[in-house]
Protein backbone atom coordinates (compact mmCIF):
# COMPACT_ATOMS: atom_id res chain seq x y z
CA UNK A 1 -26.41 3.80 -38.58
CA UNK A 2 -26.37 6.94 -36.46
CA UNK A 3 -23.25 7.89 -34.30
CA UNK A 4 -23.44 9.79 -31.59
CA UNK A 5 -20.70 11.65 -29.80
CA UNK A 6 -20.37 13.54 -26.40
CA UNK A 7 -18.93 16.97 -26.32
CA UNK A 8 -16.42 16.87 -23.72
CA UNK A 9 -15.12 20.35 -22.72
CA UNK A 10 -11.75 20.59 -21.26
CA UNK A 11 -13.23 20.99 -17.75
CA UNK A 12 -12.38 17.11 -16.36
CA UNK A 13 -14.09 17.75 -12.90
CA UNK A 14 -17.11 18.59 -14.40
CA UNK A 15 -17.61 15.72 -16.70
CA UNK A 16 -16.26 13.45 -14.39
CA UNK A 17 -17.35 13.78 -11.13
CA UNK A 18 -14.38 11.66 -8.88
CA UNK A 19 -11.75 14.05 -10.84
CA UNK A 20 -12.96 16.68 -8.26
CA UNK A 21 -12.15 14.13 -5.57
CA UNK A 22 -8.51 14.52 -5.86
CA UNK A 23 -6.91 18.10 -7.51
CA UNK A 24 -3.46 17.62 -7.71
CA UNK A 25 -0.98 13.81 -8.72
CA UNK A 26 0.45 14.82 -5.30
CA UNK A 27 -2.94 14.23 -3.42
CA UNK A 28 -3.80 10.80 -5.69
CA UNK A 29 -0.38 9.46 -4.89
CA UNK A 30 -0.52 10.04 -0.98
CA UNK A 31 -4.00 8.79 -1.26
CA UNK A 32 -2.79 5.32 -3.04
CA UNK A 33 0.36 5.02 -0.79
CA UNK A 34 -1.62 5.35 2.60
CA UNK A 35 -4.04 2.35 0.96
CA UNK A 36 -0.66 0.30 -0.23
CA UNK A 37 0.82 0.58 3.32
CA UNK A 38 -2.50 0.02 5.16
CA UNK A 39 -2.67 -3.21 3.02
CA UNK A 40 0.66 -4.42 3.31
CA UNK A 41 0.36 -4.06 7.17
CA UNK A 42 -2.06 -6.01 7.32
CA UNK A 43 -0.98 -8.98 5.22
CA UNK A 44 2.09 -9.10 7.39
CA UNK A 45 0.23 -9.04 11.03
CA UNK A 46 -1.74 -11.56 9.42
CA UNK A 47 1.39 -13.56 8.24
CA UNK A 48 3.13 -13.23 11.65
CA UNK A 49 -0.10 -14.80 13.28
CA UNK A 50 -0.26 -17.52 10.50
CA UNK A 51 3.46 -18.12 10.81
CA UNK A 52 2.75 -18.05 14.85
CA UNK A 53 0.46 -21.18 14.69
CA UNK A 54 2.36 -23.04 12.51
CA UNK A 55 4.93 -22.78 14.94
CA UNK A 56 3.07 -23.65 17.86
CA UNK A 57 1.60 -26.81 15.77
CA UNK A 58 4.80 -27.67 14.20
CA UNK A 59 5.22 -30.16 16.96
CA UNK A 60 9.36 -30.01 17.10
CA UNK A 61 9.75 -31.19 13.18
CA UNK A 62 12.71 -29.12 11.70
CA UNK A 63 11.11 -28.39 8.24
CA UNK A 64 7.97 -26.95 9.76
CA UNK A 65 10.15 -24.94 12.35
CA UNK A 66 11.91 -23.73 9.86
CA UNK A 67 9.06 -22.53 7.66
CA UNK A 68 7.37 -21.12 10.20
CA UNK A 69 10.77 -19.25 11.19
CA UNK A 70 10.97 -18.24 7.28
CA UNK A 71 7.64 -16.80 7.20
CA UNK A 72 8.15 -14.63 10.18
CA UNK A 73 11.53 -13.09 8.69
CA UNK A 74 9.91 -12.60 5.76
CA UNK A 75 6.89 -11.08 7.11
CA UNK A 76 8.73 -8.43 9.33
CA UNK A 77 11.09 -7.63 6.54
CA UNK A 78 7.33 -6.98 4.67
CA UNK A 79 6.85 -4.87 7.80
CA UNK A 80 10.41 -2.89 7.84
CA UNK A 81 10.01 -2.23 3.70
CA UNK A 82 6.30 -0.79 4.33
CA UNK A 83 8.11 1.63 7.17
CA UNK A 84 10.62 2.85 4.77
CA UNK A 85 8.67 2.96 1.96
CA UNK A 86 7.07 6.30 4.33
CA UNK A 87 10.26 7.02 5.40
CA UNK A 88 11.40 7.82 2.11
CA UNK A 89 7.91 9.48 0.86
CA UNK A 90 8.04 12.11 3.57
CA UNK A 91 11.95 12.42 2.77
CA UNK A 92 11.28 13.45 -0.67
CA UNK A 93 8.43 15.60 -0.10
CA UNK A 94 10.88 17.28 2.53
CA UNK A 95 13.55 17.78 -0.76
CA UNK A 96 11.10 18.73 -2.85
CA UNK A 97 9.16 20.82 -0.94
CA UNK A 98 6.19 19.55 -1.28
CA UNK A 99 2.96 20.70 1.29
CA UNK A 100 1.11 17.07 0.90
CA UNK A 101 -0.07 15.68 4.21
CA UNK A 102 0.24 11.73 4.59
């Protein structure tokens, strides 16, 4: 049985093409954070509009109401986490002094 094996050289971006994509951790991170916060904003619009109709159809029962009220909390605290989440990002790239645009 024959075994082949490829010669890597220690250039990553030219053996592997998305590696040239993104130079520096600094760049990935930013890159995944601004997806992660895109994402979570837009589970928890689409939580405040799911919470909003099962208000509007909870028809005055106090369990539903209260769900629906429950969802919506939890939803905007979603919403205020996602905020400080970039809050603290750009404070620590202001302490550290790093030059990575978000």
């Amino acid at each position: 049985m024959n075994t082949y094996l490829a010669q890597v050289t220690g250039n990553i971006e030219g053996n592997f093409p998305p590696a040239g994509v993104v130079g520096d951790f600094g760049v990935l991170a930013t890159k995944v954070v601004t997806i992660l916060m895109g994402i979570s904003g837009s589970i928890a619009i689409i939580l405040i509009i799911i919470a909003g109709i099962k208000f509007v159809t909870s028809g005055g029962d106090p369990k539903k109401l209260a769900a629906a009220q429950a969802t919506i909390t939890y939803a905007i605290i979603g919403i205020a986490v996602t905020v400080l989440a970039f809050i603290i990002l750009q404070a620590l790239q202001t302490f550290l002094g790093s030059n990575v645009e978000i």
